[in-house]
C-alpha atoms as a PDB file:
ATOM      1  CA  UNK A   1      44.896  50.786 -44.478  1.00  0.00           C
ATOM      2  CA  UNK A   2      41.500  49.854 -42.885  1.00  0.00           C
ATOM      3  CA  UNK A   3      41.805  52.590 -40.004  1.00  0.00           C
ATOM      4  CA  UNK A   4      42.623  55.511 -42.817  1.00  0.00           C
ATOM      5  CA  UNK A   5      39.499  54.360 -44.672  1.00  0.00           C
ATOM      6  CA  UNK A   6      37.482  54.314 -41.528  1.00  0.00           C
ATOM      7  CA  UNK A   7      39.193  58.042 -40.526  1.00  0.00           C
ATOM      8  CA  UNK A   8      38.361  59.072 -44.324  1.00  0.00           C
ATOM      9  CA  UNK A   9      34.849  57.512 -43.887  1.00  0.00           C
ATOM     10  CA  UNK A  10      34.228  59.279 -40.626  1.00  0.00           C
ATOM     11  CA  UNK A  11      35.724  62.438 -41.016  1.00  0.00           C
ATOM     12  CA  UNK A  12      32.997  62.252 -44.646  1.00  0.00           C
ATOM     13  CA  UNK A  13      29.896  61.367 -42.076  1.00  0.00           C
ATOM     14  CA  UNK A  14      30.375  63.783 -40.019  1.00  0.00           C
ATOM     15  CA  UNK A  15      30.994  66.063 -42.964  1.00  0.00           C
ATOM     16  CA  UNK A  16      27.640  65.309 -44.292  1.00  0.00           C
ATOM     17  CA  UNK A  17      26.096  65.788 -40.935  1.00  0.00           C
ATOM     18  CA  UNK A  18      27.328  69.270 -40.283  1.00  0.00           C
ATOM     19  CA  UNK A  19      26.569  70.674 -44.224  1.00  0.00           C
ATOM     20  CA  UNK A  20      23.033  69.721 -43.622  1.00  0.00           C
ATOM     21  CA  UNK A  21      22.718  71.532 -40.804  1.00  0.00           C
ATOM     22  CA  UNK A  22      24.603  74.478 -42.093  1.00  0.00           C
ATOM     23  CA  UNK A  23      22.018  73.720 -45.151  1.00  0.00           C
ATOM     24  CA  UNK A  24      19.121  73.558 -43.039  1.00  0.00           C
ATOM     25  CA  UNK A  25      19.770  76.260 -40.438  1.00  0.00           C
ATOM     26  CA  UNK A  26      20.479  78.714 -43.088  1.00  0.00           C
ATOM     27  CA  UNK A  27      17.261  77.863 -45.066  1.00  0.00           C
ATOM     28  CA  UNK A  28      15.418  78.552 -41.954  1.00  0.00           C
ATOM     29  CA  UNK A  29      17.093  81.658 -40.609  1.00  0.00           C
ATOM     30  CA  UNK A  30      16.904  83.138 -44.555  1.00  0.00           C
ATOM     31  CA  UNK A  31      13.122  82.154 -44.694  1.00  0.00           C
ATOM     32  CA  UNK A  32      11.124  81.843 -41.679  1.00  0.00           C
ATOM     33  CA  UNK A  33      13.344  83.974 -39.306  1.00  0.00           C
ATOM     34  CA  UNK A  34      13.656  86.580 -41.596  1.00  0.00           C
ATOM     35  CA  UNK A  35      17.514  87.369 -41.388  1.00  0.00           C
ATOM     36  CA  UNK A  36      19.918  88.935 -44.229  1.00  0.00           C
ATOM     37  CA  UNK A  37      22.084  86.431 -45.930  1.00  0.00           C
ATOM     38  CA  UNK A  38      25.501  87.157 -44.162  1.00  0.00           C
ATOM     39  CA  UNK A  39      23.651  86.724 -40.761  1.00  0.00           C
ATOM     40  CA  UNK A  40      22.108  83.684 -41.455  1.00  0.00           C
ATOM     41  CA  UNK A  41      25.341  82.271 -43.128  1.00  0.00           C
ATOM     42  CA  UNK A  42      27.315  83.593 -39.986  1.00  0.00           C
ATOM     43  CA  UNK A  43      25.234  81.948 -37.710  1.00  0.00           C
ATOM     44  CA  UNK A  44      24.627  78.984 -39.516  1.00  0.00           C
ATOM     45  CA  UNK A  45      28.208  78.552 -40.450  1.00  0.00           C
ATOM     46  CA  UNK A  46      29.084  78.239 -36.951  1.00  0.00           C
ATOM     47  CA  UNK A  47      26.890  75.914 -36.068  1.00  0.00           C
ATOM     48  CA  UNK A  48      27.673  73.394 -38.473  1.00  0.00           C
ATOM     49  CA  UNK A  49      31.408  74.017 -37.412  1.00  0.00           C
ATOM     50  CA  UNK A  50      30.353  73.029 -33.746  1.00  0.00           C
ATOM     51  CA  UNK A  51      28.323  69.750 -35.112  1.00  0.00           C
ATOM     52  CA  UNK A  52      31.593  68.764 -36.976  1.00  0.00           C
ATOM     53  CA  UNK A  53      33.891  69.533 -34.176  1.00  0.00           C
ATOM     54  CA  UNK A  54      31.521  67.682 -32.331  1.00  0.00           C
ATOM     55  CA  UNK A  55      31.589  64.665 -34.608  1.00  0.00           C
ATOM     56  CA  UNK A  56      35.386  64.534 -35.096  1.00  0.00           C
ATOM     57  CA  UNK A  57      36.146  64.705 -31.418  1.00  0.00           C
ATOM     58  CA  UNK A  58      33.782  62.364 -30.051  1.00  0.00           C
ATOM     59  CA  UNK A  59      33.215  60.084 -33.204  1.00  0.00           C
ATOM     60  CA  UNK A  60      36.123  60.037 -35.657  1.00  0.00           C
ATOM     61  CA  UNK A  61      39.360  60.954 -33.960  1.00  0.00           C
ATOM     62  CA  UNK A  62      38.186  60.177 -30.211  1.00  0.00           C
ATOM     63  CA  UNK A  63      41.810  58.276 -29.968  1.00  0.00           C
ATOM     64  CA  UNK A  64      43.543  61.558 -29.973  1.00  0.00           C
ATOM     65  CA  UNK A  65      42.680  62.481 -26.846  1.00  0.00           C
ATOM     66  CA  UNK A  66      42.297  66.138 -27.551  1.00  0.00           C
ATOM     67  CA  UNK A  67      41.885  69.193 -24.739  1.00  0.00           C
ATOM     68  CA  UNK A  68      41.040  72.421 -24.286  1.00  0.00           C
ATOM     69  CA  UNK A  69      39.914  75.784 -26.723  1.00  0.00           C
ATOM     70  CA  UNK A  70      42.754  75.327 -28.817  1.00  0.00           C
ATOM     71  CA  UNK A  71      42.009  72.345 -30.422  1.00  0.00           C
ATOM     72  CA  UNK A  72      38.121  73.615 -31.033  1.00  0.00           C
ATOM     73  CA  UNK A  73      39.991  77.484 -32.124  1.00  0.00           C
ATOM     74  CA  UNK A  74      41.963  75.518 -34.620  1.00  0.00           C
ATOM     75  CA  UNK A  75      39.129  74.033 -36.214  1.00  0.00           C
ATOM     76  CA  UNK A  76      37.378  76.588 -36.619  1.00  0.00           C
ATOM     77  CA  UNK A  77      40.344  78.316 -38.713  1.00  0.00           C
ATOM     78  CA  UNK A  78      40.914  75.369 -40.773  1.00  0.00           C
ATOM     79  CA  UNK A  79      37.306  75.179 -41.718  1.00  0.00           C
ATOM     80  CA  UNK A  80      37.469  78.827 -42.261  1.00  0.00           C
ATOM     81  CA  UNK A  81      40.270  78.850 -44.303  1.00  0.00           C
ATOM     82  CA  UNK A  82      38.244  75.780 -46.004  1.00  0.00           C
ATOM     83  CA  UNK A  83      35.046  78.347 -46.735  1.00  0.00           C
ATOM     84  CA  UNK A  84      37.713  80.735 -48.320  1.00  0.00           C
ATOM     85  CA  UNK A  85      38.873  78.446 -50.920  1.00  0.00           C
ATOM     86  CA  UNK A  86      35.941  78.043 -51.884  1.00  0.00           C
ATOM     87  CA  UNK A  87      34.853  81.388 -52.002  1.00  0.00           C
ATOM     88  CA  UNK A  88      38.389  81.661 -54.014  1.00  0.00           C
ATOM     89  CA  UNK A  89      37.446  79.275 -56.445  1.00  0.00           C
ATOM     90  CA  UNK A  90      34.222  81.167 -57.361  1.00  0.00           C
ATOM     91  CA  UNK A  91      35.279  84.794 -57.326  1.00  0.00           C
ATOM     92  CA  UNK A  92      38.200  83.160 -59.768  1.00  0.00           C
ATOM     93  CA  UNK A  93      35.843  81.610 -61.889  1.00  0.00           C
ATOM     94  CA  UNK A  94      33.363  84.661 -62.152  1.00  0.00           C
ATOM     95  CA  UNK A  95      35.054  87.389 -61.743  1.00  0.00           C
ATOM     96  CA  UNK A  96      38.513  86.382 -63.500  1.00  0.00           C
ATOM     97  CA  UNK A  97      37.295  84.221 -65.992  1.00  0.00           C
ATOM     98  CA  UNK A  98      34.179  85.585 -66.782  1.00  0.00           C
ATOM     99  CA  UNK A  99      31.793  82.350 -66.338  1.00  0.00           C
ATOM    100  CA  UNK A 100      29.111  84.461 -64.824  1.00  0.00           C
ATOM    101  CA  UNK A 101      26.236  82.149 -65.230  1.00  0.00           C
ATOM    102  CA  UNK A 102      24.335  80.273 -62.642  1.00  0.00           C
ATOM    103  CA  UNK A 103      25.519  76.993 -63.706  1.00  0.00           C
ATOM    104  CA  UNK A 104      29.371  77.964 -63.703  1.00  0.00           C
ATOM    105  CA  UNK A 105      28.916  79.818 -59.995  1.00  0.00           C
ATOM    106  CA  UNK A 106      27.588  76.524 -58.940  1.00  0.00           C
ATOM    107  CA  UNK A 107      30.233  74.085 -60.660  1.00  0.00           C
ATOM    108  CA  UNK A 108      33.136  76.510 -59.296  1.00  0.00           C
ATOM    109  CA  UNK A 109      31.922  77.044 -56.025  1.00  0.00           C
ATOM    110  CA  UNK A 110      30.070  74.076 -54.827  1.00  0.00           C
ATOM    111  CA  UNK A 111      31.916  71.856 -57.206  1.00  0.00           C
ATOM    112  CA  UNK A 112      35.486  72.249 -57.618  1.00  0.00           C
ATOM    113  CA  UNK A 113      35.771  74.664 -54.249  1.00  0.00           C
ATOM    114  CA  UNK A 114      33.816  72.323 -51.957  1.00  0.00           C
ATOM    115  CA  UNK A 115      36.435  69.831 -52.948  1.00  0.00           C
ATOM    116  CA  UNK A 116      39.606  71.691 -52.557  1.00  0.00           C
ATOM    117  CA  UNK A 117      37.919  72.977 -49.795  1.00  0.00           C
ATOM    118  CA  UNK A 118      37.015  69.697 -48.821  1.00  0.00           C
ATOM    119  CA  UNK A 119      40.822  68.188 -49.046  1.00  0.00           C
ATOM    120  CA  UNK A 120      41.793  71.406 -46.933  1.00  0.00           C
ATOM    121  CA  UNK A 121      39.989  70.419 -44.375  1.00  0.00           C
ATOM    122  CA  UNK A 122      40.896  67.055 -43.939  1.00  0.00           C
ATOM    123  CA  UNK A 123      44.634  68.240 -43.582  1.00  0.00           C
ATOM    124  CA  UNK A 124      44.081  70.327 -41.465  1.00  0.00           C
ATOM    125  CA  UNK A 125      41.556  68.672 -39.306  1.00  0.00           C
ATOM    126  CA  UNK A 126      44.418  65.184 -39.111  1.00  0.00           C
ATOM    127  CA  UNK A 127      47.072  67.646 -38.790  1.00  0.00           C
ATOM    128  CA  UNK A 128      46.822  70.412 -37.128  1.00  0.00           C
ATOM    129  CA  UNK A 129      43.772  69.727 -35.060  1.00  0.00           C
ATOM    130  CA  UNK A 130      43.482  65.659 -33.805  1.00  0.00           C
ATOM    131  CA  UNK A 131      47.302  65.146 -34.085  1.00  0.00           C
ATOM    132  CA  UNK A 132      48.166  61.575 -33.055  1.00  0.00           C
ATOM    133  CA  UNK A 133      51.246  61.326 -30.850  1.00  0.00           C
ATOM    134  CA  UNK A 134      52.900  60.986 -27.574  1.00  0.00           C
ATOM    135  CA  UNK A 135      51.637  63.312 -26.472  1.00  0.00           C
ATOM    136  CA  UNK A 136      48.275  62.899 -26.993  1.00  0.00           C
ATOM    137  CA  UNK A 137      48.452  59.638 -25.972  1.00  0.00           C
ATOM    138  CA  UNK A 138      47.237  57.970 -29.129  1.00  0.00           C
ATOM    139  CA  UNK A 139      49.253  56.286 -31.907  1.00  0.00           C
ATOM    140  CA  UNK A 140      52.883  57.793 -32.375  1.00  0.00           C
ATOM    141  CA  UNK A 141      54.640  60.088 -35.320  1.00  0.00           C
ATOM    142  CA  UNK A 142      56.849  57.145 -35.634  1.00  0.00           C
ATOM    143  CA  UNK A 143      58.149  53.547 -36.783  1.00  0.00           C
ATOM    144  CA  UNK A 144      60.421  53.319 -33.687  1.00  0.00           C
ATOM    145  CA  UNK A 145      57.300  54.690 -30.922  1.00  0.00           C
ATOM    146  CA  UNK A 146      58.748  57.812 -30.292  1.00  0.00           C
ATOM    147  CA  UNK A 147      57.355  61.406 -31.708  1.00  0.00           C
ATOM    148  CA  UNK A 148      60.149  61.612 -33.980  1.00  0.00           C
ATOM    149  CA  UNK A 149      58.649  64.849 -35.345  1.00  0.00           C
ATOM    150  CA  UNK A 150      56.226  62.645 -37.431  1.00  0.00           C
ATOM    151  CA  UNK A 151      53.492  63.981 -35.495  1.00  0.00           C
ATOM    152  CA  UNK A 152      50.454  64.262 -37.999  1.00  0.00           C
ATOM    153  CA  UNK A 153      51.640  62.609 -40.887  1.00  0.00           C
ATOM    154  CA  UNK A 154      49.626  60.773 -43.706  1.00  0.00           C
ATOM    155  CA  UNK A 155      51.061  57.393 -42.689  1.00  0.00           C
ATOM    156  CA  UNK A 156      50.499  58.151 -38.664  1.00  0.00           C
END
């Protein structure tokens, strides 16, 4: 119980960390360094991606003993695939509901999107990207210490 709250803790830390930067570097590349939205969103997308990999790797799931691009490629889709739902939830609220104000884009999309998005990511960041196992030399899927095809689960 105490090591999910310190994963959930963690994995919220270094989710902080990396939307501040996304924040900051896209204030500064719209602003100061001139560049169109998508550009500056691109670029500043991916570099709060790399700060949470970063984070989660070296900070909050350092046990898991994770190697190579594949790990860092799978991350990047989750967190993707995270920024879609939220883009979801606000092209559902504005466009399909017709809630077209300011306040309503930002309760769908950086309210209730930034948390499904949110829970997405957690998923897929304990299960598909810092999977604790055998083979990664960390916890096992397990009661009995084998894999067991438990790799991942919620109760490790």
């Amino acid at each position: 119980m105490v090591a999910d709250r310190r994963e959930l803790l963690g994995f919220a830390g270094v989710g902080l960390l990396a939307y501040a930067v996304d924040l900051g570097l896209f204030t500064c590349l719209r602003g100061p360094a001139g560049l169109g939205p998508l550009t500056a969103k691109t670029l500043s997308f991916v570099a709060g991606c790399s700060v949470a990999y970063a984070g989660n790797a070296l900070g909050t799931y350092r046990h898991t003993r994770t190697r190579g691009l594949r790990s860092c490629a799978v991350f990047f889709a989750v967190n993707a695939a995270g920024a879609a739902v939220q883009l979801l939830c606000l092209a559902v609220s504005h466009y399909g509901l017709g809630l077209t104000s300011q306040h309503a884009d930002t309760v769908s999309g950086a309210g209730v999107g930034m948390v499904l998005g949110t829970i997405l990511r957690f998923w897929g960041t304990r299960t598909l990207v810092f999977r604790s196992g055998a083979a990664s030399g960390g916890r096992t899927g397990s009661w009995n210490g084998t894999s067991g095809g438990r790799v991942g689960s919620w109760t490790g």
